[in-house]
C-alpha atoms as a PDB file:
ATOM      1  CA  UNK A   1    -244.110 -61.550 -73.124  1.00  0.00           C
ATOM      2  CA  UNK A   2    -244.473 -61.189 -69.344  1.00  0.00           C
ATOM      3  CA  UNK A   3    -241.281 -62.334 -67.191  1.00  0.00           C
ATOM      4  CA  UNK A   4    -241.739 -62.646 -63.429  1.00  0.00           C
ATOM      5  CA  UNK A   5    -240.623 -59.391 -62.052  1.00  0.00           C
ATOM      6  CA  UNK A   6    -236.756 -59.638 -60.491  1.00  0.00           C
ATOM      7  CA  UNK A   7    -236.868 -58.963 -56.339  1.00  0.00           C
ATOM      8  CA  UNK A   8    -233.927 -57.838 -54.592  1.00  0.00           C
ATOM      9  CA  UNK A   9    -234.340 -60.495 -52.006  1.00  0.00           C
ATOM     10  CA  UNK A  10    -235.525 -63.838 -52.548  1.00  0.00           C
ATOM     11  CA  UNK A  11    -235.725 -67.390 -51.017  1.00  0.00           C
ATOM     12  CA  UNK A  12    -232.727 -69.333 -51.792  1.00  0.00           C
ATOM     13  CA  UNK A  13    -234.526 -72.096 -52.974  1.00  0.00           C
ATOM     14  CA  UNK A  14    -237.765 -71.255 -54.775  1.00  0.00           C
ATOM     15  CA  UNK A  15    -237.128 -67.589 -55.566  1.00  0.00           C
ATOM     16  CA  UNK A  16    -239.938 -66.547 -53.485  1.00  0.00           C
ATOM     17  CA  UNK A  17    -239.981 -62.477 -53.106  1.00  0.00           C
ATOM     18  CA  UNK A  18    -239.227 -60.998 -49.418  1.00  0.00           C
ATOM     19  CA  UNK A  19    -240.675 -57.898 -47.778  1.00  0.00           C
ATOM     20  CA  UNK A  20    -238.194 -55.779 -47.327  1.00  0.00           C
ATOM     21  CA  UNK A  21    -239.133 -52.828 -43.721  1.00  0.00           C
ATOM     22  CA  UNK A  22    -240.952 -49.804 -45.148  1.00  0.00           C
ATOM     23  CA  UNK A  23    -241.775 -51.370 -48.683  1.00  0.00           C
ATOM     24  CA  UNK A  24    -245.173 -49.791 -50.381  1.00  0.00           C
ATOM     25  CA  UNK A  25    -247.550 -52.106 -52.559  1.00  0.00           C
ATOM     26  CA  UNK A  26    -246.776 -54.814 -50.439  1.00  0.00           C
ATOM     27  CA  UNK A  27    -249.278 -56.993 -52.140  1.00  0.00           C
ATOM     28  CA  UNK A  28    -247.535 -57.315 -55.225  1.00  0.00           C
ATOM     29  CA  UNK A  29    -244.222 -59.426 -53.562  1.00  0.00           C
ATOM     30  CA  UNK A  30    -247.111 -60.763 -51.566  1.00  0.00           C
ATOM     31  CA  UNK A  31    -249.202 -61.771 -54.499  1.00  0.00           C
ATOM     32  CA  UNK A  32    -246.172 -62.459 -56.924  1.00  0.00           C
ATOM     33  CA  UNK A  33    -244.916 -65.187 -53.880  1.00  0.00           C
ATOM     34  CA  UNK A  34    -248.447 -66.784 -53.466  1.00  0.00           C
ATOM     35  CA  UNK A  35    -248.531 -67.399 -57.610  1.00  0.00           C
ATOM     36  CA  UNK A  36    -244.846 -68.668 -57.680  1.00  0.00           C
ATOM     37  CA  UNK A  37    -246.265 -70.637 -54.374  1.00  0.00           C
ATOM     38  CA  UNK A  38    -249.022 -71.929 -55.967  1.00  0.00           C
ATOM     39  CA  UNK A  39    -247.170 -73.493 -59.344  1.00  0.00           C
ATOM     40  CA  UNK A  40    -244.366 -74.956 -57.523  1.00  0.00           C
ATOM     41  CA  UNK A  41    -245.843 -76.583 -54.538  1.00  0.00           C
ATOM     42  CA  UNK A  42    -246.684 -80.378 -55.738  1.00  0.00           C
ATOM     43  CA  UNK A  43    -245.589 -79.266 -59.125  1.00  0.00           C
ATOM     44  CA  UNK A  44    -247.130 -80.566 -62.198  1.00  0.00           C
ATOM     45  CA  UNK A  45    -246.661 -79.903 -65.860  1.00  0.00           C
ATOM     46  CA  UNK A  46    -248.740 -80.526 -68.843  1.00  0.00           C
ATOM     47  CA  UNK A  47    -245.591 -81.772 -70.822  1.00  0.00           C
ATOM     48  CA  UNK A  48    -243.038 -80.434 -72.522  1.00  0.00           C
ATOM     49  CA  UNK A  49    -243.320 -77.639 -75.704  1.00  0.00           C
ATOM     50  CA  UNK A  50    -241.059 -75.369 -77.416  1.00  0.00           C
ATOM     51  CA  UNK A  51    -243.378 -73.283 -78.819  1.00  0.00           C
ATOM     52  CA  UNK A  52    -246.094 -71.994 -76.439  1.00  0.00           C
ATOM     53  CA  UNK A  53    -249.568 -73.342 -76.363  1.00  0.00           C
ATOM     54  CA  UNK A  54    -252.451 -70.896 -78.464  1.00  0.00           C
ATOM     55  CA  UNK A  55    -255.039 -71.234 -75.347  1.00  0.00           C
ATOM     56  CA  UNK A  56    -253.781 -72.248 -72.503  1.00  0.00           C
ATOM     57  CA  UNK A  57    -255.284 -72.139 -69.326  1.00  0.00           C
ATOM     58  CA  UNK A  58    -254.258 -70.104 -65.757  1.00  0.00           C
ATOM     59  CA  UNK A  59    -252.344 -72.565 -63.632  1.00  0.00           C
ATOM     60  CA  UNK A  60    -251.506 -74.836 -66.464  1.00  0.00           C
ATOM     61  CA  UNK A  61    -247.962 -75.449 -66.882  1.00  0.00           C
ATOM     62  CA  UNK A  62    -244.867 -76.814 -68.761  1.00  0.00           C
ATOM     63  CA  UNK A  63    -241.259 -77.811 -69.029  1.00  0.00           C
ATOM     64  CA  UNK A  64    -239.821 -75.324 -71.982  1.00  0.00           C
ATOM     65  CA  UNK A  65    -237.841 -77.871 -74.448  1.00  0.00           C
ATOM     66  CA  UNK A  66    -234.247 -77.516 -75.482  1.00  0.00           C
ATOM     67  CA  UNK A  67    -235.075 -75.186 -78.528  1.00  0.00           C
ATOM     68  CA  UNK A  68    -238.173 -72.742 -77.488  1.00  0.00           C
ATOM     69  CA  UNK A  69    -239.858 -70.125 -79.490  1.00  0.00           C
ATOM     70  CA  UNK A  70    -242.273 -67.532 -79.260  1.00  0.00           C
ATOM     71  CA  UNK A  71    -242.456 -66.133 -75.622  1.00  0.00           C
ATOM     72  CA  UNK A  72    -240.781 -69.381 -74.694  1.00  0.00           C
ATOM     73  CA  UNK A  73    -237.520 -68.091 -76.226  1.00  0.00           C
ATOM     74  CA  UNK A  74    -234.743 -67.848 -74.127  1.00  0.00           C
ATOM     75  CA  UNK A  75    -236.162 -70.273 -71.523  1.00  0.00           C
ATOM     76  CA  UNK A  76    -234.984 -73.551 -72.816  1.00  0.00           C
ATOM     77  CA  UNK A  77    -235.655 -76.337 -70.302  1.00  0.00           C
ATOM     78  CA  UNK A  78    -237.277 -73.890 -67.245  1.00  0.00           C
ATOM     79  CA  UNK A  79    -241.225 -73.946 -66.481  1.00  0.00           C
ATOM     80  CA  UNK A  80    -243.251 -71.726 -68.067  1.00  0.00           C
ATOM     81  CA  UNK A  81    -246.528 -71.470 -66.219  1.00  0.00           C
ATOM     82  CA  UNK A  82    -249.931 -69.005 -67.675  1.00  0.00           C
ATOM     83  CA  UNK A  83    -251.650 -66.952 -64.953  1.00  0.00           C
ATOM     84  CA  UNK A  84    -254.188 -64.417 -64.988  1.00  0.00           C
ATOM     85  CA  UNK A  85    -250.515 -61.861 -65.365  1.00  0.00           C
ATOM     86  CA  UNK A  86    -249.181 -63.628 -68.433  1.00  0.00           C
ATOM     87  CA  UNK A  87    -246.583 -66.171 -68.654  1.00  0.00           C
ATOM     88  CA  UNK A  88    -244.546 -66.420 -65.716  1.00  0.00           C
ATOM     89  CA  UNK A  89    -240.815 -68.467 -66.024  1.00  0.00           C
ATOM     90  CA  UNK A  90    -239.420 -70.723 -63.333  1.00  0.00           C
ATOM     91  CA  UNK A  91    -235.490 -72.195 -63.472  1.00  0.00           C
ATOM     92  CA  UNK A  92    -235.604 -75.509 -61.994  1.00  0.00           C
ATOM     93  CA  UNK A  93    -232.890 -76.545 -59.151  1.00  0.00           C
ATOM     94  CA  UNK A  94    -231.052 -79.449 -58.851  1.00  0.00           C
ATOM     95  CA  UNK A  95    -233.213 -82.225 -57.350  1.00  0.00           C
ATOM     96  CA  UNK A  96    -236.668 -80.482 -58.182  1.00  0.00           C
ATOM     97  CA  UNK A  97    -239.521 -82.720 -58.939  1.00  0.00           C
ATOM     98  CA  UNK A  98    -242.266 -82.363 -61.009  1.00  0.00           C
ATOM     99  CA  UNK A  99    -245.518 -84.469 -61.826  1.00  0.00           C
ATOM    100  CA  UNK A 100    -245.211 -85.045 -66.085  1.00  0.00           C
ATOM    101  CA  UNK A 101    -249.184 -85.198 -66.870  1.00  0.00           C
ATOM    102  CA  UNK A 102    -248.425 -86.215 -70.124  1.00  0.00           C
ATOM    103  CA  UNK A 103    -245.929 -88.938 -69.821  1.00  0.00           C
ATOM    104  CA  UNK A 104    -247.660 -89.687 -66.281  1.00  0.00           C
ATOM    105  CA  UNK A 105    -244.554 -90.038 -64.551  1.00  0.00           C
ATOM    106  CA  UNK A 106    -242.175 -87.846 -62.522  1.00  0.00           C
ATOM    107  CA  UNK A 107    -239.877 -85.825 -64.269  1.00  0.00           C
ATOM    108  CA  UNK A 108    -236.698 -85.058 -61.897  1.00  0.00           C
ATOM    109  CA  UNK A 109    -234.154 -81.941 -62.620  1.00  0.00           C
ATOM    110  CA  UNK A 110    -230.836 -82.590 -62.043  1.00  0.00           C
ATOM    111  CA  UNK A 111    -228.745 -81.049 -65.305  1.00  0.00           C
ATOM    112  CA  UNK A 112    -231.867 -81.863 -67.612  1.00  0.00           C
ATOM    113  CA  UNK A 113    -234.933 -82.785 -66.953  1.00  0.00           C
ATOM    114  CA  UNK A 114    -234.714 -86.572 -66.793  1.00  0.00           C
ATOM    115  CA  UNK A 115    -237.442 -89.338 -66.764  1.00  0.00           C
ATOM    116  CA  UNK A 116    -236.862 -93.007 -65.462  1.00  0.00           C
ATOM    117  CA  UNK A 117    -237.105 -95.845 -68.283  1.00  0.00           C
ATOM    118  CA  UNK A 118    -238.636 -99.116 -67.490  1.00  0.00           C
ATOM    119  CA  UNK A 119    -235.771-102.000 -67.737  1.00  0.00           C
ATOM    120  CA  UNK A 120    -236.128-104.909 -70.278  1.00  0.00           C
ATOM    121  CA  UNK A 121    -238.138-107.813 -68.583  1.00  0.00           C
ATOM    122  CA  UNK A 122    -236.305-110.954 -68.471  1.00  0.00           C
ATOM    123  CA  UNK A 123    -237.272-113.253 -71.189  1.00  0.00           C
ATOM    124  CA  UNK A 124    -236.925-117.049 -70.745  1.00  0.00           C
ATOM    125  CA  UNK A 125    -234.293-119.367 -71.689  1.00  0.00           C
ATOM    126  CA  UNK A 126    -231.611-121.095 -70.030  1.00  0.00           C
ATOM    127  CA  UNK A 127    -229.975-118.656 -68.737  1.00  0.00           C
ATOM    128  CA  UNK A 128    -233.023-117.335 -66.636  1.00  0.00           C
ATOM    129  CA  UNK A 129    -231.317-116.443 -62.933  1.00  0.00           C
ATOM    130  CA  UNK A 130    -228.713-114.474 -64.741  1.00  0.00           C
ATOM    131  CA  UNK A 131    -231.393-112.641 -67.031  1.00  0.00           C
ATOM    132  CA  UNK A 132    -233.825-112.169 -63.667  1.00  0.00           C
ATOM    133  CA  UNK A 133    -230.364-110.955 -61.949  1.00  0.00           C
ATOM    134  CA  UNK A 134    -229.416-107.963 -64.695  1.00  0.00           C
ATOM    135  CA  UNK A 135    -232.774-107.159 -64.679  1.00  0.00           C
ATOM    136  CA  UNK A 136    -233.640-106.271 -61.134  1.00  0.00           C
ATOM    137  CA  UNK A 137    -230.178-104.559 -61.219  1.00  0.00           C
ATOM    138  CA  UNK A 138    -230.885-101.917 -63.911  1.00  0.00           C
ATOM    139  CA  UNK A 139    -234.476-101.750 -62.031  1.00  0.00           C
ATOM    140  CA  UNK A 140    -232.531-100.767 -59.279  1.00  0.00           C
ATOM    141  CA  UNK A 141    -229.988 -98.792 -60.896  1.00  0.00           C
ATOM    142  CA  UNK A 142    -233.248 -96.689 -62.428  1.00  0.00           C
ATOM    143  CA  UNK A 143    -234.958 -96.479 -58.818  1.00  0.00           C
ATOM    144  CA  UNK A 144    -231.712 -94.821 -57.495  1.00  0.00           C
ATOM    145  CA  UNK A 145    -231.834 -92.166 -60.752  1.00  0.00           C
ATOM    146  CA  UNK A 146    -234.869 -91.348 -60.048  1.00  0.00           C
ATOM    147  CA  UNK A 147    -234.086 -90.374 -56.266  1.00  0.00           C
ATOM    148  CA  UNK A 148    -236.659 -93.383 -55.006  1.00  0.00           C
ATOM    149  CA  UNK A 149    -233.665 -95.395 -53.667  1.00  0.00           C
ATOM    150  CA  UNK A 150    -230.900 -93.784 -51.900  1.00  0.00           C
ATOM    151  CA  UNK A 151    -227.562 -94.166 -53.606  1.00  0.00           C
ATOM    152  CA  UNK A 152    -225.738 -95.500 -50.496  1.00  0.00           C
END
């Protein structure tokens, strides 16, 4: 199993490697940050699997799920990406989004990953202003969740 090599100094936010003054083989932090770069900018993943794919493809990604296996083990919930290097691990922030191919929907990180739900539509009735009413409030409720609406 191939884990993304540790850097002394990274971004705060993405874990992208630094150059550091007088550092040889430059191109590997250069070329490590360009791959990271490259997964994480207008993220998508494949789905989610605990168990790691038999063929999968450079570039192709996915969320690791809450009981992995194989190389995937010890990564529950983080992305595991394929590139030409092997399988390389990401450990997703607070707030990171990420484009669910599978589901076709965004999946949003904030202590899980966490997908919005569609609310019940309001059926009819006599009691249809009040149905209507709860119904665009837990569609707004779900908007706010999934960081389209602001909270405030």
């Amino acid at each position: 199993m191939t884990d993304t090599i540790t850097y002394p100094t990274v971004t705060p936010r993405l874990a992208l490697p630094l150059l550091f003054a007088g550092q040889s083989q430059k191109e590997t932090t250069v070329n490590e940050a360009l791959v990271l770069t490259d997964l994480l900018l207008n993220a998508s993943v494949e789905g989610t699997l605990a168990t790691p794919p038999a063929t999968p493809v450079s570039g192709q990604a996915w969320i690791v799920g809450a009981s992995p296996t194989g190389a995937f083990a010890g990564h529950a919930r983080q992305i595991a990406a394929w590139t030409d290097g092997g399988w390389r691990f990401v450990t997703p922030f607070q707030g990171m989004i990420v484009q669910d191919r599978a589901r076709n929907c965004a999946a949003r990180y904030t202590t899980d990953w966490q997908y919005a739900v569609a609310p019940a539509l309001p059926t009819g009735g006599t009691v249809v202003d009040s149905q209507a009413r709860s119904a665009i409030s837990a569609l707004v409720t779900l908007l706010v969740s999934a960081g389209i609406f602001s909270a405030a």
